[in-house]
N, C-alpha and C. Protein backbone atom coordinates (compact mmCIF):
# COMPACT_ATOMS: atom_id res chain seq x y z
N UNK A 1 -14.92 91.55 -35.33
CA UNK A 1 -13.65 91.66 -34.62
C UNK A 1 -13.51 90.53 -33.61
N UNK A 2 -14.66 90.26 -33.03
CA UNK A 2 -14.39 89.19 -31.73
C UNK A 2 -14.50 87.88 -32.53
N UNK A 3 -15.42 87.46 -33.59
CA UNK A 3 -14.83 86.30 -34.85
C UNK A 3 -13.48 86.03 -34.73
N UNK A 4 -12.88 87.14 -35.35
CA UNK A 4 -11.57 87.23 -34.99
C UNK A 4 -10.78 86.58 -34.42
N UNK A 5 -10.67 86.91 -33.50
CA UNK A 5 -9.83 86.60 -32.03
C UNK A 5 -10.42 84.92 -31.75
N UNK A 6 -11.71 84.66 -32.05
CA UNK A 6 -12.22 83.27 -31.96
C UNK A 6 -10.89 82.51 -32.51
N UNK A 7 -11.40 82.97 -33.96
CA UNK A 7 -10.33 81.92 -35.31
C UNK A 7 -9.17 81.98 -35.02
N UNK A 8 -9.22 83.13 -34.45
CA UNK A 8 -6.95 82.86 -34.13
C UNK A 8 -6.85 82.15 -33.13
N UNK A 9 -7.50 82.08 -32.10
CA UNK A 9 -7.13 81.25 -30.97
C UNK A 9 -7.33 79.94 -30.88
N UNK A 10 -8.18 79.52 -31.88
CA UNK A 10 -8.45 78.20 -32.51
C UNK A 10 -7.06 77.98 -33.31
N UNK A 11 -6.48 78.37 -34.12
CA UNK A 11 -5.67 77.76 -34.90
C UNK A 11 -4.73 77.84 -34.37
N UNK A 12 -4.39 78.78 -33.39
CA UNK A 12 -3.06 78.68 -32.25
C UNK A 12 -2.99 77.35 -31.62
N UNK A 13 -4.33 77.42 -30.79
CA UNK A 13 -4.78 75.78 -30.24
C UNK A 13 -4.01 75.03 -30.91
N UNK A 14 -4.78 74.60 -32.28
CA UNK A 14 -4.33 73.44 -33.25
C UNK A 14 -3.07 72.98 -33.35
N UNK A 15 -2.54 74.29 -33.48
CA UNK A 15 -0.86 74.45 -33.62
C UNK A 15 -0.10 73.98 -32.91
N UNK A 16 -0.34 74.32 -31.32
CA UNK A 16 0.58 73.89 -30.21
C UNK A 16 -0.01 72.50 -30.63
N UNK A 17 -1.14 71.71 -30.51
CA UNK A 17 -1.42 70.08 -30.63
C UNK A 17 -0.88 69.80 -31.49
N UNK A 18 -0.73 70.19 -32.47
CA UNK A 18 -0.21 69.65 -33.68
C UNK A 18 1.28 69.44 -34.00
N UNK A 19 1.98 70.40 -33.16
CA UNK A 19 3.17 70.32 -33.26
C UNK A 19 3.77 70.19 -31.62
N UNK A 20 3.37 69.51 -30.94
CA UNK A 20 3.69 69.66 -29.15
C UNK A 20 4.60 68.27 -29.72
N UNK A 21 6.02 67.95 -29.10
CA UNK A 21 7.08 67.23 -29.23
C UNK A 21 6.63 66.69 -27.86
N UNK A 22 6.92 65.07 -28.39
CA UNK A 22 7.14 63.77 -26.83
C UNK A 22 7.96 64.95 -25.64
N UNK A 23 7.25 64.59 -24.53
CA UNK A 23 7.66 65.11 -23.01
C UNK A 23 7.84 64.06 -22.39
N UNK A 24 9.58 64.30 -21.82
CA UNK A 24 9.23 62.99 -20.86
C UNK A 24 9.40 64.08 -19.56
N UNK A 25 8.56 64.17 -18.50
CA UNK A 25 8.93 64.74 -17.21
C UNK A 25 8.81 64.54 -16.20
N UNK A 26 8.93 62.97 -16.01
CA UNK A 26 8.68 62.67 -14.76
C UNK A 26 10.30 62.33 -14.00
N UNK A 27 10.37 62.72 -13.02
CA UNK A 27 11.83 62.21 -11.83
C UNK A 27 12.39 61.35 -12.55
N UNK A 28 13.61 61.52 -12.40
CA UNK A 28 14.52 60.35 -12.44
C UNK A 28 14.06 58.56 -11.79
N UNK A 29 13.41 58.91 -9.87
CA UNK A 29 13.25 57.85 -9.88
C UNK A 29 11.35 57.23 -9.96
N UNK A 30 10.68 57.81 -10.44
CA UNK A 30 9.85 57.95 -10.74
C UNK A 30 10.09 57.04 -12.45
N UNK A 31 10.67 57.25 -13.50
CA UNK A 31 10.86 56.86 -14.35
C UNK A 31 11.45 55.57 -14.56
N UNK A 32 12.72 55.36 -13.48
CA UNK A 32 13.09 54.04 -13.89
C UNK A 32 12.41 53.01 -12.70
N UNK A 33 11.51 53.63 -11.75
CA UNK A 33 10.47 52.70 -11.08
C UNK A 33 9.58 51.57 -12.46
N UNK A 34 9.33 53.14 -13.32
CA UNK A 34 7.71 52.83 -13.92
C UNK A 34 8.37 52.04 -15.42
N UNK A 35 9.75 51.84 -15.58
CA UNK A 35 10.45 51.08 -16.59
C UNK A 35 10.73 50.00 -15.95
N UNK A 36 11.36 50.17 -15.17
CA UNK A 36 11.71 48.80 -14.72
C UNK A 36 10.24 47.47 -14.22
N UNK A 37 8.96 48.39 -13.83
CA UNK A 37 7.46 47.47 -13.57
C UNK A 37 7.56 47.01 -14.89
N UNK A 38 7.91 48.00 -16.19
CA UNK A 38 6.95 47.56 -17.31
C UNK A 38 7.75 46.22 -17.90
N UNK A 39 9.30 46.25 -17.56
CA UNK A 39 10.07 45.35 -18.39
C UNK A 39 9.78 44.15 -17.27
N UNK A 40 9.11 44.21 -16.71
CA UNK A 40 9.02 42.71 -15.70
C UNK A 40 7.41 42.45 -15.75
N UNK A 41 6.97 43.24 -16.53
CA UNK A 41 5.21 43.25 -17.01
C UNK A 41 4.16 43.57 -16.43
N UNK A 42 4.81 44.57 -15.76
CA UNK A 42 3.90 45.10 -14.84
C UNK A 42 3.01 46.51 -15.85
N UNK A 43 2.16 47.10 -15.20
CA UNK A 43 1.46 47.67 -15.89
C UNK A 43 1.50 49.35 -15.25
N UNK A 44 1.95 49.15 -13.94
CA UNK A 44 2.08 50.67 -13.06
C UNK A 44 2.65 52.36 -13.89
N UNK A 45 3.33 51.67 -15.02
CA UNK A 45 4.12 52.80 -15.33
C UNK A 45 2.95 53.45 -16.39
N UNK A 46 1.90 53.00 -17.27
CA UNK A 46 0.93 52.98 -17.75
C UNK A 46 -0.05 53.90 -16.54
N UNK A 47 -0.59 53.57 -15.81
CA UNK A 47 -1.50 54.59 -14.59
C UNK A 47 -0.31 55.21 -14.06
N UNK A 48 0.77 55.78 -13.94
CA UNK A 48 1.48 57.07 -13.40
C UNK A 48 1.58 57.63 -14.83
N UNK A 49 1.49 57.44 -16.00
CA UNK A 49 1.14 58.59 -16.91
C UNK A 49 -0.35 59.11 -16.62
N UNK A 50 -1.07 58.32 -16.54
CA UNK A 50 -2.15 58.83 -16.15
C UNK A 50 -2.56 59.78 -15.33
N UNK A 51 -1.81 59.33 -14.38
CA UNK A 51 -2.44 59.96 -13.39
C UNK A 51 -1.76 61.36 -13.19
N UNK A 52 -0.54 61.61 -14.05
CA UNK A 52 0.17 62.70 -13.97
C UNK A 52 -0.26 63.48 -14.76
N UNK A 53 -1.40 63.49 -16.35
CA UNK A 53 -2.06 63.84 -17.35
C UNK A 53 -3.41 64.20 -16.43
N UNK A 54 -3.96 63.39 -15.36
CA UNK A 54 -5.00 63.87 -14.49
C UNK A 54 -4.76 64.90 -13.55
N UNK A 55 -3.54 64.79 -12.83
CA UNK A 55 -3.46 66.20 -12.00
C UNK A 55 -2.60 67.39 -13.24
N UNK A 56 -2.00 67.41 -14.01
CA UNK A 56 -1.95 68.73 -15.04
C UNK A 56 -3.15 69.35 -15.28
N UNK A 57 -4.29 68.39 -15.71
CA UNK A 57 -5.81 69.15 -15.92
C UNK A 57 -6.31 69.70 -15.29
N UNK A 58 -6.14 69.13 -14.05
CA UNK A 58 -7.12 69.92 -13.11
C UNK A 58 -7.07 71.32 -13.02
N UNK A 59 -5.70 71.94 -12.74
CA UNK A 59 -5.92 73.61 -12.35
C UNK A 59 -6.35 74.14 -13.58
N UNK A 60 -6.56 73.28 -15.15
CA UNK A 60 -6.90 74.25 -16.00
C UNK A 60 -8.64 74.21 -15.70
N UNK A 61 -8.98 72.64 -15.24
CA UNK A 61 -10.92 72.93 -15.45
C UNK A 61 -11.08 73.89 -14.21
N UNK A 62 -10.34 73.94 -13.25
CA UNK A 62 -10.68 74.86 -12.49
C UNK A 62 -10.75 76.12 -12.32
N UNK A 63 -9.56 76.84 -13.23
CA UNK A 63 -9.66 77.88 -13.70
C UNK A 63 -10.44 78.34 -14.81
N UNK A 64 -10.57 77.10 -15.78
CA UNK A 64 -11.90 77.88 -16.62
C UNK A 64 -13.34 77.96 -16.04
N UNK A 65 -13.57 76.33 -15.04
CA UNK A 65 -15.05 76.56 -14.68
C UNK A 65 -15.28 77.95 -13.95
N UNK A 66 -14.03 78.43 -12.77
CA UNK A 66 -14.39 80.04 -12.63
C UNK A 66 -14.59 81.15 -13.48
N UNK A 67 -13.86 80.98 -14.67
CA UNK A 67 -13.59 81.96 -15.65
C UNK A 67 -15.10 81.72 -16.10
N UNK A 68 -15.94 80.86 -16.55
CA UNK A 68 -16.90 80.90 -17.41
C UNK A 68 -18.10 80.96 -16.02
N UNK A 69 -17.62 80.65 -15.28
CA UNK A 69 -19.05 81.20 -14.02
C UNK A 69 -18.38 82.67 -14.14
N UNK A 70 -17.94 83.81 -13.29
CA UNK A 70 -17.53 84.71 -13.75
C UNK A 70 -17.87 85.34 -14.72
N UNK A 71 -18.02 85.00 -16.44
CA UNK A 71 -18.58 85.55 -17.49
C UNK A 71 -20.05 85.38 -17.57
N UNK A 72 -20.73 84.18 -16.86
CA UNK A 72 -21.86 84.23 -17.08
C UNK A 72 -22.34 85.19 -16.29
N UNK A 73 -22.23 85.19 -14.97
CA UNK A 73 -22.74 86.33 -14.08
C UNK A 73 -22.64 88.10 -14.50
N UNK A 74 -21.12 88.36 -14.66
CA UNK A 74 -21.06 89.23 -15.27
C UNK A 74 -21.92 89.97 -16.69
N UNK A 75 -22.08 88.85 -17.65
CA UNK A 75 -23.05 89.15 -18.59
C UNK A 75 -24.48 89.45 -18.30
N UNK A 76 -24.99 88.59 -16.99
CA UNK A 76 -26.29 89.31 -16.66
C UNK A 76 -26.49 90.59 -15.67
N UNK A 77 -25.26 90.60 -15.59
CA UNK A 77 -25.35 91.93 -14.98
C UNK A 77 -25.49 93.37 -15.72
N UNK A 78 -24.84 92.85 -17.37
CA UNK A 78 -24.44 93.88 -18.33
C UNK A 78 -26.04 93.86 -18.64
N UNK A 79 -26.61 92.81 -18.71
CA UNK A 79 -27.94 92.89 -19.70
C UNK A 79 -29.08 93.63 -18.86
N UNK A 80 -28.65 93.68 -17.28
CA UNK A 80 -29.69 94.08 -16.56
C UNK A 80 -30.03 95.60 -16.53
């Protein structure tokens, strides 16, 4: 049963990656800052994707590294 729930949540995964459509979401002037660097050859608009792909991640490693400290502890508590 918990197999299960593995394999589905894996192919859900896949799914949203596989089918997630271009996002553009950055500000209005945020966007034609980081267009207007690139058409004059600048490179800035390149590191503000970045760096906007770096702070989205974070609250997820943070919420899993608790979630999986959390399960580990909990499990030795079950085994004890």
């Amino acid at each position: 049963m918990r197999l299960k729930y593995i394999v589905i949540s894996i192919i859900v995964i896949v799914f949203i990656f596989a089918l997630g459509a271009e996002v553009h979401a950055q500000c209005p002037m945020c966007k034609i800052a980081a267009e207007t660097n690139l058409a004059n050859g600048g490179s800035e608009g390149k590191g503000l994707n970045k760096g906007i792909l770096y702070m989205l991640s974070m609250p997820y490693i943070l919420v899993s590294t608790i979630g999986f400290i959390w399960w580990k502890n909990n499990r030795k508590v079950k085994e004890e």
